[in-house]
C-alpha atoms as a PDB file:
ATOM      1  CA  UNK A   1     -27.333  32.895 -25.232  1.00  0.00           C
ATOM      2  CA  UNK A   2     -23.756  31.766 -26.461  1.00  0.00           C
ATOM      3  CA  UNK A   3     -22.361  34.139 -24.121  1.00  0.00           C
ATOM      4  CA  UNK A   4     -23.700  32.010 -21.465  1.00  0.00           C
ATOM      5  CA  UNK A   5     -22.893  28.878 -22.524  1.00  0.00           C
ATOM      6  CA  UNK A   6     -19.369  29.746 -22.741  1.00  0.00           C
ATOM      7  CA  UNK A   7     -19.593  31.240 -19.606  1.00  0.00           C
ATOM      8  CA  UNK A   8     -21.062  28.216 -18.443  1.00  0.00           C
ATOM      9  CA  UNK A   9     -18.376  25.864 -20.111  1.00  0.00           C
ATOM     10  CA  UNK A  10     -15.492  28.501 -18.716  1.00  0.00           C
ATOM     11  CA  UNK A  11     -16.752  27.701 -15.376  1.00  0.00           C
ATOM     12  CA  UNK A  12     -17.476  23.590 -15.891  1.00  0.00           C
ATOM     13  CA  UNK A  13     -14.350  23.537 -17.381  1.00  0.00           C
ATOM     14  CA  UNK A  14     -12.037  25.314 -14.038  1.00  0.00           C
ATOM     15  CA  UNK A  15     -13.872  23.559 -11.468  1.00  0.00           C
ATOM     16  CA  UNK A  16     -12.658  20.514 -13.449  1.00  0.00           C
ATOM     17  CA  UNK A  17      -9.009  21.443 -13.283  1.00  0.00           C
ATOM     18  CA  UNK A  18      -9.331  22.490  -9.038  1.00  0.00           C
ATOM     19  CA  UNK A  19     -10.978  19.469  -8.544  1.00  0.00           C
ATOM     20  CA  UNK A  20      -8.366  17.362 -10.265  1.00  0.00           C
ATOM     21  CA  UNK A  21      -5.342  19.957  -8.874  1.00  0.00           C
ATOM     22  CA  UNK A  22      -6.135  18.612  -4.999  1.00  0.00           C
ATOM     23  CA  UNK A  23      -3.630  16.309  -3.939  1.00  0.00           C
ATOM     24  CA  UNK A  24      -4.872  12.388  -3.444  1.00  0.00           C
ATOM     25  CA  UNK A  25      -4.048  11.370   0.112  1.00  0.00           C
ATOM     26  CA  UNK A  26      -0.794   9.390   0.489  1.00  0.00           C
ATOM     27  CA  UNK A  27      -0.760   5.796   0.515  1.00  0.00           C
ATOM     28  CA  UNK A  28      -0.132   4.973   4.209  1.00  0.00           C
ATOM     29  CA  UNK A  29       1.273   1.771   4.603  1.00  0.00           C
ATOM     30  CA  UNK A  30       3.340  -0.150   7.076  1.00  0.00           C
ATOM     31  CA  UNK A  31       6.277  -2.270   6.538  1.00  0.00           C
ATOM     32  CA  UNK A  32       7.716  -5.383   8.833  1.00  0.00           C
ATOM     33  CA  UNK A  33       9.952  -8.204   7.900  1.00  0.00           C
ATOM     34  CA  UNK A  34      11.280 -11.613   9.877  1.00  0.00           C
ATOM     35  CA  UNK A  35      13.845 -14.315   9.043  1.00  0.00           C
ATOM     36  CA  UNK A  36      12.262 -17.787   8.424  1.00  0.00           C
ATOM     37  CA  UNK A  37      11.967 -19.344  11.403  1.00  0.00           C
ATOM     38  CA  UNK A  38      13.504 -17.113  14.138  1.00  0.00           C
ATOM     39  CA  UNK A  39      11.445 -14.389  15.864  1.00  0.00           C
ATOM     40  CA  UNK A  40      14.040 -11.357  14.859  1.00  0.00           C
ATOM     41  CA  UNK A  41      15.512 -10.659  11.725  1.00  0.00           C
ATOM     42  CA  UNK A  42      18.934 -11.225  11.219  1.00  0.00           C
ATOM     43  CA  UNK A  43      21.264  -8.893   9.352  1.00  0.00           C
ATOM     44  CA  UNK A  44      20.301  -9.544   5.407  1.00  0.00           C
ATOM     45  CA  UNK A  45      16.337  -9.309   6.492  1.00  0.00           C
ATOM     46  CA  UNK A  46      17.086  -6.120   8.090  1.00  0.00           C
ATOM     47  CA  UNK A  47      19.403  -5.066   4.992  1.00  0.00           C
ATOM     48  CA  UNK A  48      16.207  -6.627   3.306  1.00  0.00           C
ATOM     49  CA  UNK A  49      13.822  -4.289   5.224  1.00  0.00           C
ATOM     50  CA  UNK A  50      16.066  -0.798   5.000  1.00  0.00           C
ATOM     51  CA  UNK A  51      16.348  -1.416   1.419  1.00  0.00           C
ATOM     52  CA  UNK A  52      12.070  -1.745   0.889  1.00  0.00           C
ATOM     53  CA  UNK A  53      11.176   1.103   3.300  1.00  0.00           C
ATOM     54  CA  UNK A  54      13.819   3.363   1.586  1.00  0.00           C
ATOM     55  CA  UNK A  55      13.066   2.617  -1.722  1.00  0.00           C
ATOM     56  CA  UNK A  56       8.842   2.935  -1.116  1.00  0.00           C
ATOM     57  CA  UNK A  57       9.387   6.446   1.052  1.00  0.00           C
ATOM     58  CA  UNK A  58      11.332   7.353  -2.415  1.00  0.00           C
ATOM     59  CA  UNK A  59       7.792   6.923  -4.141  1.00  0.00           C
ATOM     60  CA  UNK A  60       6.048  10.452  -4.439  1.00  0.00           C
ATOM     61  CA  UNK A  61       2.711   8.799  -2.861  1.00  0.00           C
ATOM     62  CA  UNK A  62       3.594   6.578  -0.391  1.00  0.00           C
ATOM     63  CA  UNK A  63       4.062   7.007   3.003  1.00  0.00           C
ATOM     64  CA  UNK A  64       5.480   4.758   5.593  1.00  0.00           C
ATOM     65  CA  UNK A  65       4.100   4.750   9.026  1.00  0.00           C
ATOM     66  CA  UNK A  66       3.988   3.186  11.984  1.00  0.00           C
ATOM     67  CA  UNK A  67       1.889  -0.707  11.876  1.00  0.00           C
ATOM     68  CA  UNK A  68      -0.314   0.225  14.424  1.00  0.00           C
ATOM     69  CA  UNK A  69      -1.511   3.546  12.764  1.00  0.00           C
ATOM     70  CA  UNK A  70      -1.765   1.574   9.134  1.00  0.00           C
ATOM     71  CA  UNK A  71      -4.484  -0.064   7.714  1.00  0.00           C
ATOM     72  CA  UNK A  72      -1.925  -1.232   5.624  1.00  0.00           C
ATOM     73  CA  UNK A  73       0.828  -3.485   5.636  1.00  0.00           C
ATOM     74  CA  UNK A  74       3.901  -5.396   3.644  1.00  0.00           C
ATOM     75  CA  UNK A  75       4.676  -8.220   5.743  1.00  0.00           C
ATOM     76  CA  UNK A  76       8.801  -9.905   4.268  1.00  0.00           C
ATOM     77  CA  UNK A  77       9.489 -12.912   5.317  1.00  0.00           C
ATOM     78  CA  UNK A  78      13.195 -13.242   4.121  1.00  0.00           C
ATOM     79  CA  UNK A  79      15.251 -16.812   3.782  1.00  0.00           C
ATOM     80  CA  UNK A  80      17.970 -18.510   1.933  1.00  0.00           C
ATOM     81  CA  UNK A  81      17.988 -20.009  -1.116  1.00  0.00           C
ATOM     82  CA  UNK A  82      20.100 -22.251  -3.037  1.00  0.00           C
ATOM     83  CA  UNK A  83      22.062 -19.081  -5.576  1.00  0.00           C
ATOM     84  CA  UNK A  84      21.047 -16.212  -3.191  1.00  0.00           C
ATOM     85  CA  UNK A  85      18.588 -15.151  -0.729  1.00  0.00           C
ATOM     86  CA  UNK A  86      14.423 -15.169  -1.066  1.00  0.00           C
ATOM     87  CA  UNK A  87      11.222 -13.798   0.230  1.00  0.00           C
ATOM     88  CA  UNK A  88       7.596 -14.147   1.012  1.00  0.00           C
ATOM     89  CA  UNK A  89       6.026 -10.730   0.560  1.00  0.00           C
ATOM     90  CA  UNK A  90       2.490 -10.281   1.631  1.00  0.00           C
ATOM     91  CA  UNK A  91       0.246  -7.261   1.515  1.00  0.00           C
ATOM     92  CA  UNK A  92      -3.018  -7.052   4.053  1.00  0.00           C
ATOM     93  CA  UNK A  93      -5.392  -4.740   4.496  1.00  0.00           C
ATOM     94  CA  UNK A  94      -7.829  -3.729   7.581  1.00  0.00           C
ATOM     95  CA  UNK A  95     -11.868  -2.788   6.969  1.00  0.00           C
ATOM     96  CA  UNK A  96     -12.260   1.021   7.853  1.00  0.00           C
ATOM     97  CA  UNK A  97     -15.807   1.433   9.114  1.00  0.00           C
ATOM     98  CA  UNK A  98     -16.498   3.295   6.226  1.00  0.00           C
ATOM     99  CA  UNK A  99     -16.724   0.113   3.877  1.00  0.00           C
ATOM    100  CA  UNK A 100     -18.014  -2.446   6.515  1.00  0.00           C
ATOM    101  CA  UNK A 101     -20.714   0.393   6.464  1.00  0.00           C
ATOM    102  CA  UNK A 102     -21.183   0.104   2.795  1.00  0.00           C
ATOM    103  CA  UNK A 103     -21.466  -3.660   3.029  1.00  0.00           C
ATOM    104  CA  UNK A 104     -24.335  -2.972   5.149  1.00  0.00           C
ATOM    105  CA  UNK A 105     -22.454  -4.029   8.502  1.00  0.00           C
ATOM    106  CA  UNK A 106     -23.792  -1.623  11.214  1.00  0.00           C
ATOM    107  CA  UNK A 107     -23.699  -3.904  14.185  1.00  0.00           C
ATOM    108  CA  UNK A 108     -20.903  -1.899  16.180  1.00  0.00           C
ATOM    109  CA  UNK A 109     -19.591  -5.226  17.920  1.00  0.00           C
ATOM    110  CA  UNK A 110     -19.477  -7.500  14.602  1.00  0.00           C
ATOM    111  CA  UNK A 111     -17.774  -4.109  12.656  1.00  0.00           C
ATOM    112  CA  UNK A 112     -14.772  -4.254  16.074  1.00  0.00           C
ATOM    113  CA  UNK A 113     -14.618  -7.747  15.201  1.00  0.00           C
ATOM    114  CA  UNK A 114     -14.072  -7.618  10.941  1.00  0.00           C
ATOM    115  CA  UNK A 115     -11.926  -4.538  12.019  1.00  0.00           C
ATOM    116  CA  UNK A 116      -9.076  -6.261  13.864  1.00  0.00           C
ATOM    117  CA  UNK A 117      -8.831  -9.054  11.060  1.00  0.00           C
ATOM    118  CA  UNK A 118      -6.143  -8.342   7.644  1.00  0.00           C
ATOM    119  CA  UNK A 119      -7.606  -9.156   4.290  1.00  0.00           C
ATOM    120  CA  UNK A 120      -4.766 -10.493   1.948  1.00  0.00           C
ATOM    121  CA  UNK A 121      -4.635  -8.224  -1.023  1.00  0.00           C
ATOM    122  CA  UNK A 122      -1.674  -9.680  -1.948  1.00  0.00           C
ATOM    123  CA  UNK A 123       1.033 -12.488  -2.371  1.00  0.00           C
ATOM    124  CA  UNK A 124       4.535 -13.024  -4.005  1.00  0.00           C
ATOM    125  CA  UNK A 125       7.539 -14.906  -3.581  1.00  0.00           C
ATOM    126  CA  UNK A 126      11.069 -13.179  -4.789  1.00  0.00           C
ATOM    127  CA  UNK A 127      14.289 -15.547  -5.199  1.00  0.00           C
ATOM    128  CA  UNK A 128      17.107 -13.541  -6.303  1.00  0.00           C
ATOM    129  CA  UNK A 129      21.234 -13.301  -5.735  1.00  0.00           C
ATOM    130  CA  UNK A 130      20.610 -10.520  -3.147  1.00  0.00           C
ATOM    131  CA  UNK A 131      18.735  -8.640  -0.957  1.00  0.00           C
ATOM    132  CA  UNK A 132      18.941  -5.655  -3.528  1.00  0.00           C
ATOM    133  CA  UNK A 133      18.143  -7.098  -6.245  1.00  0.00           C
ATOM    134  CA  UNK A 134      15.080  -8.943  -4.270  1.00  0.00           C
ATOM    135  CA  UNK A 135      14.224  -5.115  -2.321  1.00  0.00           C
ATOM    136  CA  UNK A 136      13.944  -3.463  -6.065  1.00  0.00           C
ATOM    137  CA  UNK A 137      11.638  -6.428  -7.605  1.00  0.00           C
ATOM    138  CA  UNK A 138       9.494  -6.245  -4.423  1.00  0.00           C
ATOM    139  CA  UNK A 139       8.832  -2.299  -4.512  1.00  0.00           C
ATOM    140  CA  UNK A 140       8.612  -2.497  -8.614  1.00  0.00           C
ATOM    141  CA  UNK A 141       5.721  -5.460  -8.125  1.00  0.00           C
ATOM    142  CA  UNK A 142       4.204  -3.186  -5.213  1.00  0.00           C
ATOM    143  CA  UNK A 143       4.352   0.230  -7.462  1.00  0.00           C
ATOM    144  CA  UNK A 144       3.272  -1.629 -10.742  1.00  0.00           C
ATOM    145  CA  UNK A 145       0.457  -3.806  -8.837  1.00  0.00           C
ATOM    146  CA  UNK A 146      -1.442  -3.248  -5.029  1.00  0.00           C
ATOM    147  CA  UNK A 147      -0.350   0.337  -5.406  1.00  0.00           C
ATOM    148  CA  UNK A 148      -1.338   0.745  -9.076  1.00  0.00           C
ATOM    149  CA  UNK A 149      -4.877  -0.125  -8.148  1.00  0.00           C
ATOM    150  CA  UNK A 150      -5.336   2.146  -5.110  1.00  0.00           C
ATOM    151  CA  UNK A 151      -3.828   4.986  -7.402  1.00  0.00           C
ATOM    152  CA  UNK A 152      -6.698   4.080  -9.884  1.00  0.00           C
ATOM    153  CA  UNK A 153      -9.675   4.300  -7.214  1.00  0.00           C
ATOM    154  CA  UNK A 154     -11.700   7.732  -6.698  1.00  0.00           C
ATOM    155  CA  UNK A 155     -10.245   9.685  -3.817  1.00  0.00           C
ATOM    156  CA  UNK A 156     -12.101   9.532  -0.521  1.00  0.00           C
ATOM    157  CA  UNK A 157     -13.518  13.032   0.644  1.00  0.00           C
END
């Protein structure tokens, strides 16, 4: 009989570990950034932009795509202030099927509709004396925070 159970608690115990050993899926996530008021970025937004999507692809778990193929995305809005430079960071999120499913939204044409909007997960405003120093507080917020809380969620089969 103890044979068994430790048998038994051998085997509870491995499947434990595989299960846990699978990888979690990267976080996908798209990145775009403007200058205040003008409909291209000028040269410290870009800066602004390399610096973010450089330093996120540097995380282990996230991976940047393309905004179309994201259900993600950081939207930068970059400007000037007074000592330095600033920016409006936002982070929105599309409904997957999946969860407009679990919300009990089966309707096909009302599920294309909540599809196509972004939910605002988050919002933050940097000011800082450069676009590096504003690029590393955004990513650090991003890690420590939206990211932080996917990493905590059970993995989706």
């Amino acid at each position: 009989m103890t044979a068994c159970l430790a048998a038994t608690a051998l085997m509870v115990a491995i499947s434990g570990t595989l299960a846990s050993a699978q990888p979690r899926p990267r976080i996908a996530v798209s990145v775009e950034a403007r200058t205040e008021g003008r409909p291209e970025p000028d040269a410290a937004t870009a800066q602004l932009l390399a610096e973010v999507r450089r330093s996120l692809a540097a995380l282990n778990d996230v991976e940047i795509v393309a905004r179309d193929g994201s259900r993600r995305t950081i939207w930068i809005i970059a400007g000037a202030a007074p000592a330095g430079a600033a920016a409006s960071m936002i982070v929105t999120e599309r409904y997957d099927r999946e969860t407009l499913m679990v919300l009990g939204i089966e309707d096909d044409e009302m599920a294309f509709k909540m599809m196509a909007l972004q939910i605002v997960m988050d919002h933050q405003i940097f000011t800082g004396p450069g676009t590096a120093d504003i690029a590393k507080r955004i990513v650090t917020s991003l890690d420590t925070g939206v990211f932080a809380k996917l990493r905590a969620l059970p993995p989706r089969p």
